[in-house]
N, C-alpha and C. Protein backbone atom coordinates (compact mmCIF):
# COMPACT_ATOMS: atom_id res chain seq x y z
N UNK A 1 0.85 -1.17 0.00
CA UNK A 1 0.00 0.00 0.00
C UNK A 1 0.89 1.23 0.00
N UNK A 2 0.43 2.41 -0.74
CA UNK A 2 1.18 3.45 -0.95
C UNK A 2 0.72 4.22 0.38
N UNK A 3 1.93 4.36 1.06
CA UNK A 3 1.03 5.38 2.09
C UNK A 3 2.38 6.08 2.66
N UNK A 4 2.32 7.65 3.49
CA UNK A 4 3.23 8.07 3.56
C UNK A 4 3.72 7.36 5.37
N UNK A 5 4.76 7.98 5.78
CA UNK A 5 5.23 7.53 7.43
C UNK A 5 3.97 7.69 7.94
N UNK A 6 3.16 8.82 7.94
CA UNK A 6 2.25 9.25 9.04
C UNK A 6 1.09 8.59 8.67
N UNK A 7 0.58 7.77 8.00
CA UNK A 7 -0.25 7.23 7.88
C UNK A 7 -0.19 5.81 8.18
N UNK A 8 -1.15 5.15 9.79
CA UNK A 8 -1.20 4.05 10.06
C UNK A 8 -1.94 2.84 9.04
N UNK A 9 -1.30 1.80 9.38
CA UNK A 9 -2.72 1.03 8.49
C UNK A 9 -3.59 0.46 9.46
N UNK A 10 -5.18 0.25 8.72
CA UNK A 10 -6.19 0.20 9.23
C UNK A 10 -6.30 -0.81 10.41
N UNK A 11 -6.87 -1.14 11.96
CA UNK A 11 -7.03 -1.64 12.46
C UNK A 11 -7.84 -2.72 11.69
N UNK A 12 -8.25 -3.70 12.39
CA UNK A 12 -9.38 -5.04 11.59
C UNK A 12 -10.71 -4.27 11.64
N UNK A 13 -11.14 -3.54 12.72
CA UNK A 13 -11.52 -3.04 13.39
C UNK A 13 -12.16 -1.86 12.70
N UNK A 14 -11.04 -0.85 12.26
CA UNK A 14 -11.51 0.30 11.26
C UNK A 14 -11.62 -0.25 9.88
N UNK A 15 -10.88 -1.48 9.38
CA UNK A 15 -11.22 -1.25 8.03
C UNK A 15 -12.79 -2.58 7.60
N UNK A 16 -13.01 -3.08 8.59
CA UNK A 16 -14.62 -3.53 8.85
C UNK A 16 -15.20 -2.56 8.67
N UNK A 17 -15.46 -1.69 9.77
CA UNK A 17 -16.18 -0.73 9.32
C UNK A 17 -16.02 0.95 8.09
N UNK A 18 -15.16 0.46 7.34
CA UNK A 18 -14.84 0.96 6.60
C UNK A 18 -15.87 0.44 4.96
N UNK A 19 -15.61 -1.00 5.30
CA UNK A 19 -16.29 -1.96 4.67
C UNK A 19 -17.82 -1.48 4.54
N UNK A 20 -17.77 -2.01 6.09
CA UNK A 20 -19.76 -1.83 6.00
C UNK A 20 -20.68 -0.23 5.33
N UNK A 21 -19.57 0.78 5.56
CA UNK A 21 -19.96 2.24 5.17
C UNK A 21 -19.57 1.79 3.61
N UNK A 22 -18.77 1.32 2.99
CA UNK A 22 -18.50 0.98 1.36
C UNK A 22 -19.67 0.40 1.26
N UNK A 23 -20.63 -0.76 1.25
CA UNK A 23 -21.49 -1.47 1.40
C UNK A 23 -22.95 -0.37 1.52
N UNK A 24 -23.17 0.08 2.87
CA UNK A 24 -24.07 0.38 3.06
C UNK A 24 -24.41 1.93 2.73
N UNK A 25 -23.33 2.15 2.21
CA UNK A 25 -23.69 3.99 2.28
C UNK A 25 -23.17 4.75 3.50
N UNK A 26 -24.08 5.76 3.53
CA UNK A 26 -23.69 7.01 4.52
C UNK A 26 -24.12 5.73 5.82
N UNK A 27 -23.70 6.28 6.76
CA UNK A 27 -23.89 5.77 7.90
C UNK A 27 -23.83 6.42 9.07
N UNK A 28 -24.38 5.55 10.14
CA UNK A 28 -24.38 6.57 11.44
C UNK A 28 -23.60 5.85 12.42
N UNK A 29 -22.53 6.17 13.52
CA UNK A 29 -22.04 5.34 14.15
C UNK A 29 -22.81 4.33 15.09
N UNK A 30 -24.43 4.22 15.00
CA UNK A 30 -25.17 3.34 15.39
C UNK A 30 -25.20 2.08 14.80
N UNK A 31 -25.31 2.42 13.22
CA UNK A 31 -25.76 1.50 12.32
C UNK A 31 -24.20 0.57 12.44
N UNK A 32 -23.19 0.99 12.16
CA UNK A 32 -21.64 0.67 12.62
C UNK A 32 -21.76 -0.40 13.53
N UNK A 33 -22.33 0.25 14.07
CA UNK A 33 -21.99 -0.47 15.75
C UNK A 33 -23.16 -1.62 15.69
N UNK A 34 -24.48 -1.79 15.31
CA UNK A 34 -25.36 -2.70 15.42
C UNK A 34 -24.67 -4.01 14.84
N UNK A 35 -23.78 -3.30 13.34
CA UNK A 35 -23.63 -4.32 12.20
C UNK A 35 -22.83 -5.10 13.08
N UNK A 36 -21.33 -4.40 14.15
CA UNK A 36 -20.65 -5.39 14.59
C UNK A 36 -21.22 -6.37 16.14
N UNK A 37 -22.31 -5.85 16.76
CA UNK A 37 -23.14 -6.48 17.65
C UNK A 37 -23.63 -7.72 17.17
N UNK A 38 -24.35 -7.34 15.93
CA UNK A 38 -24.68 -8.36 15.19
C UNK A 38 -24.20 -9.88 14.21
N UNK A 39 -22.95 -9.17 14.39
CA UNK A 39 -22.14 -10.37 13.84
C UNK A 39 -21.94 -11.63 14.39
N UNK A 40 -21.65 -12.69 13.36
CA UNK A 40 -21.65 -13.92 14.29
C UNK A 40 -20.07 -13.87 14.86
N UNK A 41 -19.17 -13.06 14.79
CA UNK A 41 -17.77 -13.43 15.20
C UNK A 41 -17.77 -12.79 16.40
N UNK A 42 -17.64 -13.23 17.42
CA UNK A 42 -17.17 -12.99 18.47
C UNK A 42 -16.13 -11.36 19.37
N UNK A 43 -15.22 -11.87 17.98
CA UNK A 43 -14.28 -10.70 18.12
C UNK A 43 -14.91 -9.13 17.94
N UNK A 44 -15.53 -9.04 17.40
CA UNK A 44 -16.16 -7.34 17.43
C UNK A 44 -16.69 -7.38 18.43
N UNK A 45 -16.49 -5.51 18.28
CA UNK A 45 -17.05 -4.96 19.66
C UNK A 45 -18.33 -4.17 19.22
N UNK A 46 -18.82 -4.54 19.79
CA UNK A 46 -20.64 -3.53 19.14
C UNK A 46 -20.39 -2.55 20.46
N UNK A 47 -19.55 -2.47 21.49
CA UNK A 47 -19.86 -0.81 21.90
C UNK A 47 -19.73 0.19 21.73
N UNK A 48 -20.45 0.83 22.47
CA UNK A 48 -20.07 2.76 22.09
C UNK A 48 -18.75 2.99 22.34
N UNK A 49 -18.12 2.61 23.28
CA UNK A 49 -16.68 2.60 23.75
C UNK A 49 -15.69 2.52 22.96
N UNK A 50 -16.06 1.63 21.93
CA UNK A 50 -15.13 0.98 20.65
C UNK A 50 -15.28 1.70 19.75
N UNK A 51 -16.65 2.18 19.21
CA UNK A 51 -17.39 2.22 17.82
C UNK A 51 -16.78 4.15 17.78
N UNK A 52 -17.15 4.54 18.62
CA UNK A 52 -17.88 6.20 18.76
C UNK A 52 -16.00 6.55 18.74
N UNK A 53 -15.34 6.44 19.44
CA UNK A 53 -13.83 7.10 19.24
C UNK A 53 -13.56 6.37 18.04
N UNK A 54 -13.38 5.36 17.24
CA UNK A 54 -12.93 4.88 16.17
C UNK A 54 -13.49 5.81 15.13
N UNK A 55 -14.82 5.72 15.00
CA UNK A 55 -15.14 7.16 14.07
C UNK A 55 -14.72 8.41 14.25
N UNK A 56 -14.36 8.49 15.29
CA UNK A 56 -13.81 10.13 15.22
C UNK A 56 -12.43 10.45 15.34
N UNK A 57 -11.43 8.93 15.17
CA UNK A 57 -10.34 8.53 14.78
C UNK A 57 -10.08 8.53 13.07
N UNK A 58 -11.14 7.97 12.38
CA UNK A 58 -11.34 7.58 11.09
C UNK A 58 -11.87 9.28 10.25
N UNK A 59 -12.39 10.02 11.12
CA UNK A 59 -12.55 11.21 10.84
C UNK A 59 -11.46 12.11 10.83
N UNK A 60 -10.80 12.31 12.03
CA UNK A 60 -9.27 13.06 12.09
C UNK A 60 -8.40 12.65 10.76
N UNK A 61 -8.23 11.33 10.26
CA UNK A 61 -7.42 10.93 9.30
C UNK A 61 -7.95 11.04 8.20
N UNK A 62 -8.86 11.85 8.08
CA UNK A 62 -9.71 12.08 6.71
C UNK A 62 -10.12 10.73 5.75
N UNK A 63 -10.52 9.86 6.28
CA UNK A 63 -10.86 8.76 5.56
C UNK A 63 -12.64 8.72 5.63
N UNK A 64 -13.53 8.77 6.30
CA UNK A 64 -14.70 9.63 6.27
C UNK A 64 -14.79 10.58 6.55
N UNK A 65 -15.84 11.39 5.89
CA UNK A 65 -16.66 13.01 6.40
C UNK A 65 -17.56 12.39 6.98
N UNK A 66 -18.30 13.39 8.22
CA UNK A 66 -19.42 13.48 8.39
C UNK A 66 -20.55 14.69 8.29
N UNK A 67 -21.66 14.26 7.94
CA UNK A 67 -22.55 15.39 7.97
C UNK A 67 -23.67 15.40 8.83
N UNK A 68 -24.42 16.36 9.51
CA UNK A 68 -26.02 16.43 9.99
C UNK A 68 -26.76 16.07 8.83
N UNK A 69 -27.48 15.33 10.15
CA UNK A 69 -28.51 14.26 9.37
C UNK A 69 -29.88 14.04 9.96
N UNK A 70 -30.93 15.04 10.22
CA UNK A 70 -31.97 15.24 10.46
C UNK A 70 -33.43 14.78 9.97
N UNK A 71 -33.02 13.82 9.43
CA UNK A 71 -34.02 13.48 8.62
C UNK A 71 -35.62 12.95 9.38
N UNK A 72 -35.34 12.03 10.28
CA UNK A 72 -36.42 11.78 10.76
C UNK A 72 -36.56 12.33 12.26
N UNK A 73 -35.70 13.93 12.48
CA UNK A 73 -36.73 14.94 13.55
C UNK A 73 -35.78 14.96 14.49
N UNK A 74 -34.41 14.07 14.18
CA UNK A 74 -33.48 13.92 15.33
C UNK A 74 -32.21 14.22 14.86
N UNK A 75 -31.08 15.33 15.82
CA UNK A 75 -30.02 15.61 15.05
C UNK A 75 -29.04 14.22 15.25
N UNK A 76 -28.37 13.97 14.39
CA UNK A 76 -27.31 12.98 14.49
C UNK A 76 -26.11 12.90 12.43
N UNK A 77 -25.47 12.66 13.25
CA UNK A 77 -24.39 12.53 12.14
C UNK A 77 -24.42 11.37 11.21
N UNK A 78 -24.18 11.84 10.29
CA UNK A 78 -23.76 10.27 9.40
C UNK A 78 -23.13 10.25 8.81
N UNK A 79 -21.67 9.54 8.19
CA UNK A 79 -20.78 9.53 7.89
C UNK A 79 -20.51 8.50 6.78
N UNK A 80 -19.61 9.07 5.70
CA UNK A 80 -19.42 8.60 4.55
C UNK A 80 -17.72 8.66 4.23
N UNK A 81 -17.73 7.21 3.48
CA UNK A 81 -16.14 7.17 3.00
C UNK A 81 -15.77 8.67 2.36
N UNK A 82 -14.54 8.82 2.20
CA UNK A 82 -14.12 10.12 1.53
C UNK A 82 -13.18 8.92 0.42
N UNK A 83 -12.64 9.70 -0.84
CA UNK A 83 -11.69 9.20 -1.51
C UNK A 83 -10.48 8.23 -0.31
N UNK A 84 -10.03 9.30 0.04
CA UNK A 84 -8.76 8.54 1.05
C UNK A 84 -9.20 7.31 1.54
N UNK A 85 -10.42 7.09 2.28
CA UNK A 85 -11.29 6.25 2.85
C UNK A 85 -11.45 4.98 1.70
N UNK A 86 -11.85 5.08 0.97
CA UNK A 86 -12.32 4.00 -0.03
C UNK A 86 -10.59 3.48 -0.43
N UNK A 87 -9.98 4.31 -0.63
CA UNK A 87 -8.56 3.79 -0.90
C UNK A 87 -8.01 2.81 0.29
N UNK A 88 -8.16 3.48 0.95
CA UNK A 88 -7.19 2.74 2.41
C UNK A 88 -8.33 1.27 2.65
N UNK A 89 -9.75 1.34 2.62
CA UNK A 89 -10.43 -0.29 2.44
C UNK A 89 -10.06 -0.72 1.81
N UNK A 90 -10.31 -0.17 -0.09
CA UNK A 90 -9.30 -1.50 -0.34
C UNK A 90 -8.20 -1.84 -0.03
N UNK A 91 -7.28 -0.93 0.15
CA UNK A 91 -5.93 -1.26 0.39
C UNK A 91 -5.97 -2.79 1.71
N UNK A 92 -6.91 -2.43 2.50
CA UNK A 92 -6.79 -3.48 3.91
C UNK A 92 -7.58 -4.66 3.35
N UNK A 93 -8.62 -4.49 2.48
CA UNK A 93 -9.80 -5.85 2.04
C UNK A 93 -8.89 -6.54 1.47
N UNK A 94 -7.80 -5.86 0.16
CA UNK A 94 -6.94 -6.81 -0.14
C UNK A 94 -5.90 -7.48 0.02
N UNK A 95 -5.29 -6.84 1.28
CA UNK A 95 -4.09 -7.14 1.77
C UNK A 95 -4.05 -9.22 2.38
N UNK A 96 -3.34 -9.63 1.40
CA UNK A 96 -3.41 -10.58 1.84
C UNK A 96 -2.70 -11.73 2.48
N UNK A 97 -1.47 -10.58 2.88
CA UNK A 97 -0.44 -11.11 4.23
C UNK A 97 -1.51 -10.98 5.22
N UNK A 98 -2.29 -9.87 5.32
CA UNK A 98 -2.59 -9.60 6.65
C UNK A 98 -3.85 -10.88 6.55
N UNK A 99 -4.88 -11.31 5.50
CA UNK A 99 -5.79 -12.36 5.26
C UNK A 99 -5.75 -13.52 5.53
N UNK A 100 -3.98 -14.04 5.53
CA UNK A 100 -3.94 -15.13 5.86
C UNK A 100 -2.97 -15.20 6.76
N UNK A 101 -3.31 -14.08 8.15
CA UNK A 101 -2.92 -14.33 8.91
C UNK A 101 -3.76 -14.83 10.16
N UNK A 102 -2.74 -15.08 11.44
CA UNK A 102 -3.95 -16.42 12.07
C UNK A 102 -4.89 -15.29 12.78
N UNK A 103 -4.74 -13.87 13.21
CA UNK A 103 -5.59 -13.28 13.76
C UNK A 103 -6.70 -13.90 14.92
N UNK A 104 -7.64 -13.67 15.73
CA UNK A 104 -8.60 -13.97 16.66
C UNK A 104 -8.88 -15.35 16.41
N UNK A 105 -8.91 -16.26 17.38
CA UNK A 105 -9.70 -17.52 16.79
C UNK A 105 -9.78 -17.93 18.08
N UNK A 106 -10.78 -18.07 18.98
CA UNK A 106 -11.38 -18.75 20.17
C UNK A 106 -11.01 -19.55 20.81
N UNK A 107 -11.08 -20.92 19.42
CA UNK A 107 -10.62 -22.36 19.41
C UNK A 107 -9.17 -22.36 19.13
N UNK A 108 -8.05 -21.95 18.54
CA UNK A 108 -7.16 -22.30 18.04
C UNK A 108 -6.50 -21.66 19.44
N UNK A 109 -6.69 -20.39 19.86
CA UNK A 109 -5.85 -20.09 21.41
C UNK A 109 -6.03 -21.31 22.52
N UNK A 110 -7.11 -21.79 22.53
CA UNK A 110 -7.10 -22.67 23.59
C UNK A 110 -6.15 -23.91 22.68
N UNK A 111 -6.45 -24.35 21.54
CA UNK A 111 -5.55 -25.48 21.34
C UNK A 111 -4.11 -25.63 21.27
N UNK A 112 -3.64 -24.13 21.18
CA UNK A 112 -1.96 -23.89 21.36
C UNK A 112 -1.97 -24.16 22.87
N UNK A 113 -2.95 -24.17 23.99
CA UNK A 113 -2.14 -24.23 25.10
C UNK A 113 -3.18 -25.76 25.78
N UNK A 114 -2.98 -26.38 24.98
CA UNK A 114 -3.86 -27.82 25.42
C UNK A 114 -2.88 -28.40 26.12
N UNK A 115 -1.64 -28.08 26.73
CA UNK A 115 -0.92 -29.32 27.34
C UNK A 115 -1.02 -28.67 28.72
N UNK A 116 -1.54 -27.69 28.87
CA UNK A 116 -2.14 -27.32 30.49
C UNK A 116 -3.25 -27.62 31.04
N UNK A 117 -3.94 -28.49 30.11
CA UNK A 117 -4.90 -29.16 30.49
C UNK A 117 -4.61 -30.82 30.77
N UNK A 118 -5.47 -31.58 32.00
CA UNK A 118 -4.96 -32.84 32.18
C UNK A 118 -5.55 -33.58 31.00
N UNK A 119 -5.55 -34.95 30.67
CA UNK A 119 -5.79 -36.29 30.17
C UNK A 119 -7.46 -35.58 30.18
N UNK A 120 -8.12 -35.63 31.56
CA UNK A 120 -9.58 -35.82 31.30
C UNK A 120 -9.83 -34.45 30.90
N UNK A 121 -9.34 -33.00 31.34
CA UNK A 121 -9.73 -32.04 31.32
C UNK A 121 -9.75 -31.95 29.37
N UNK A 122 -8.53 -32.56 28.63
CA UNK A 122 -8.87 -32.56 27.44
C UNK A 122 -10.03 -33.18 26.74
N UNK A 123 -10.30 -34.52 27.44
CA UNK A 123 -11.17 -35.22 26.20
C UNK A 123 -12.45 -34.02 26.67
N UNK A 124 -12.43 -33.80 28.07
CA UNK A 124 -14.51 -33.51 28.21
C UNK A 124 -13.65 -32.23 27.75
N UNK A 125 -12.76 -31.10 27.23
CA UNK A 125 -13.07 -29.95 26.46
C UNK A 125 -13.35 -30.30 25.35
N UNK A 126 -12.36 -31.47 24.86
CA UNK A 126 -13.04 -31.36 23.24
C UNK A 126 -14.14 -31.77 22.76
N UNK A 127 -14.46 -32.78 23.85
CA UNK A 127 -15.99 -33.41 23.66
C UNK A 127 -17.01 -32.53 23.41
N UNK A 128 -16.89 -31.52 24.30
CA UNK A 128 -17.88 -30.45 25.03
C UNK A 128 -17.54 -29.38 23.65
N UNK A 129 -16.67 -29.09 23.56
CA UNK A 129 -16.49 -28.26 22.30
C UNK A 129 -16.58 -28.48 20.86
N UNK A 130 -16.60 -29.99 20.81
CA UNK A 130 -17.36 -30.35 19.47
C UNK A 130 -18.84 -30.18 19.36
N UNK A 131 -19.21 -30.99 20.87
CA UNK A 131 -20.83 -30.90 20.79
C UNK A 131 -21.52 -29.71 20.21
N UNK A 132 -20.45 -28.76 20.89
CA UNK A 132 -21.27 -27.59 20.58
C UNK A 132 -21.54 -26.12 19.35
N UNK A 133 -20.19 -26.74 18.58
CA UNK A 133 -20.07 -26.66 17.53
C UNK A 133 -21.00 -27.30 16.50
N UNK A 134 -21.41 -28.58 16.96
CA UNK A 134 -21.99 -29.44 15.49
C UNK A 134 -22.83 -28.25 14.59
N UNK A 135 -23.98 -27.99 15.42
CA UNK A 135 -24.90 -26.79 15.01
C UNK A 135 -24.28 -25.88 14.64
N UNK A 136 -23.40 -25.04 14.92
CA UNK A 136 -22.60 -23.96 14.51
C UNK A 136 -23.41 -22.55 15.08
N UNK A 137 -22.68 -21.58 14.83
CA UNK A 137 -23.96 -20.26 15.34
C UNK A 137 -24.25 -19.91 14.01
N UNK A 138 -25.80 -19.62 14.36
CA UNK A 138 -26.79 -19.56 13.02
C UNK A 138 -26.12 -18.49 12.11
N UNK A 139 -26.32 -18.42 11.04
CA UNK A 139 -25.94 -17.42 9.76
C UNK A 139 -26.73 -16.57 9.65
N UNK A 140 -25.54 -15.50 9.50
CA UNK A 140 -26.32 -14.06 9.81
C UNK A 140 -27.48 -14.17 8.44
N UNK A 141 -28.51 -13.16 9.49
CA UNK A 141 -29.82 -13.25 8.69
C UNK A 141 -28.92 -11.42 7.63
N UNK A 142 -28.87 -11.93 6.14
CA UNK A 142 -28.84 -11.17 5.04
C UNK A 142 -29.30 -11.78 3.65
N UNK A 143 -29.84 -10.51 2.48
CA UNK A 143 -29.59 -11.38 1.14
C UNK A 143 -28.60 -11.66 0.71
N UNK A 144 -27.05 -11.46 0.87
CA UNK A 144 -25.72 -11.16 0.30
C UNK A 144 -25.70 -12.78 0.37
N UNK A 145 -25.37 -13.05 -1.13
CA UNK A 145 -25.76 -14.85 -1.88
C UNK A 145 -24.15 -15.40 -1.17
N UNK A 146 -23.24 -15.24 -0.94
CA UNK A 146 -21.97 -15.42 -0.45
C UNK A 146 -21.96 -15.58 0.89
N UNK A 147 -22.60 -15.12 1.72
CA UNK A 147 -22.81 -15.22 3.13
C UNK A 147 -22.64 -16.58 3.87
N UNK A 148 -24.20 -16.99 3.65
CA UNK A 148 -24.23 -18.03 4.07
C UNK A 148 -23.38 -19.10 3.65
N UNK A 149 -23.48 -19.36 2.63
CA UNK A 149 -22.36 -20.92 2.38
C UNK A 149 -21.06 -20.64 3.18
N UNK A 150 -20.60 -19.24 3.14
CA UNK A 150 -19.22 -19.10 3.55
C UNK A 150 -19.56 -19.66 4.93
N UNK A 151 -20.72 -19.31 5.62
CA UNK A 151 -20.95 -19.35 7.17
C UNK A 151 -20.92 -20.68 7.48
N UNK A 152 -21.94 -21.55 6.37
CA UNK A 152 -21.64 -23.22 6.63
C UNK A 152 -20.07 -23.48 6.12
N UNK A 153 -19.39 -23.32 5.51
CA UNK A 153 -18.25 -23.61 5.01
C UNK A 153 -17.08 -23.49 6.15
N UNK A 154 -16.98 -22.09 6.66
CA UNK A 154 -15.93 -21.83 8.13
C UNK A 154 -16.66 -22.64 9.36
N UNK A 155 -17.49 -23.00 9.38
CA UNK A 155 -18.16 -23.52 10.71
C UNK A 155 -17.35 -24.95 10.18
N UNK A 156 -18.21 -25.76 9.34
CA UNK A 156 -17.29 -27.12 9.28
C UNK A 156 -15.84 -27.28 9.08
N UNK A 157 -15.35 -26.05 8.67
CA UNK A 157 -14.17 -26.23 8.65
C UNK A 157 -13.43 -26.25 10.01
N UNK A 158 -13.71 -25.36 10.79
CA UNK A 158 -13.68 -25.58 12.52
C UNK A 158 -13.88 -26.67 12.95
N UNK A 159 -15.23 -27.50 12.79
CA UNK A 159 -15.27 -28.71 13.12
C UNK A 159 -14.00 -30.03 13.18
N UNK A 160 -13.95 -29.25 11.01
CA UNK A 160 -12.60 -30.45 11.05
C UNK A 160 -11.26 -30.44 11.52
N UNK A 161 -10.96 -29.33 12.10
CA UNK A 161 -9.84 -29.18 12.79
C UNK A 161 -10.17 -29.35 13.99
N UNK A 162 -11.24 -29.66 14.82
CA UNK A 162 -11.46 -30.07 15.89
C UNK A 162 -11.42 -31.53 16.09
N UNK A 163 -11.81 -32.10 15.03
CA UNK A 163 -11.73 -33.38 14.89
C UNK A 163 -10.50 -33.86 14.79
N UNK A 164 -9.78 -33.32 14.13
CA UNK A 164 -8.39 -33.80 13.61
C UNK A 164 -7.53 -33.67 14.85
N UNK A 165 -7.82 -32.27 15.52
CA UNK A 165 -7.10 -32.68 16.86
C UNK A 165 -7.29 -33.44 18.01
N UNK A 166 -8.73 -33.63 18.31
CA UNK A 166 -9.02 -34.71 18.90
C UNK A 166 -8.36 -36.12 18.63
N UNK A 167 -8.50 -36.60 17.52
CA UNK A 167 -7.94 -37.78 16.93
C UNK A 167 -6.54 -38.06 16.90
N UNK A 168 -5.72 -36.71 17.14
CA UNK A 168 -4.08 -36.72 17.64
C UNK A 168 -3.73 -36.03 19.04
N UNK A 169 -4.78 -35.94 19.79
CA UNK A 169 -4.05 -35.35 20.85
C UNK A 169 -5.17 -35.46 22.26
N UNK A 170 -6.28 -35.91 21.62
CA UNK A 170 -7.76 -35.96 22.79
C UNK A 170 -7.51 -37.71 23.02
């Protein structure tokens, strides 16, 4: 990515919601914040705590504007990529050192440190953690035709690395 010293690259964090404003349009740091509440990944933060300084982080660096937005009787802001903004998403959507890196994963932190667990404490975690996987967490309710399969697709794929380590190490 072309970028000068003073320009950081995007948190996971900012360039998600960098994403969802590419996607959805103008936005409000509500709508931001619902999308990552709403997600099935764990790792986002749907609070104000997270959401509300990140936009006005993403604002200082000129990557969105915001404007008043009164539309239905209530003042509030809503905010839209700027050029810089749309550049620096793609720049992070495509980056694909950073894509295939191991980043957040629930299951895979606990399985780097499985030898601090005893004999039984392993089988009933993995037992217990397959069980509860089988189902998977439901797929986010959208029309976007890519969604879901991806959602069944990473869920079993979790599975099979659960399996596989069970079978060498449970």
């Amino acid at each position: 990515m072309n970028r000068t010293s003073k320009q950081k690259p995007l948190t996971e964090l900012e360039g998600t919601a960098l994403a969802i404003m590419s996607r959805e349009g103008p936005c409000t740091p509500y709508l931001i914040k619902e999308a990552f509440r709403n997600s099935p990944s764990e790792y986002w933060s749907g609070s104000a705590g997270a959401v509300y300084p990140m936009m006005k982080r993403l604002e200082a660096r000129k990557l969105i504007a915001s404007r008043a937005d009164e539309t239905d009787g209530r003042a509030r802001r809503e905010f839209s990529l700027t050029a810089a903004g749309k550049t620096a998403m793609k720049a992070w959507l495509l980056n694909a050192d950073r894509a295939a890196g191991f980043g957040f994963d629930p299951l895979r932190t606990r399985l780097f440190f499985i030898e601090l667990m005893t004999a039984e404490e392993r089988r009933t975690f993995l037992g217990k953690t397959r069980e509860k996987m089988q189902g998977g967490p439901p797929a986010p309710d959208t029309d976007l035709p890519h969604v879901k399969p991806l959602h069944t697709l990473w869920s079993q794929y979790r599975i099979n690395v659960l399996k596989a380590f069970t079978k060498k190490f449970g």
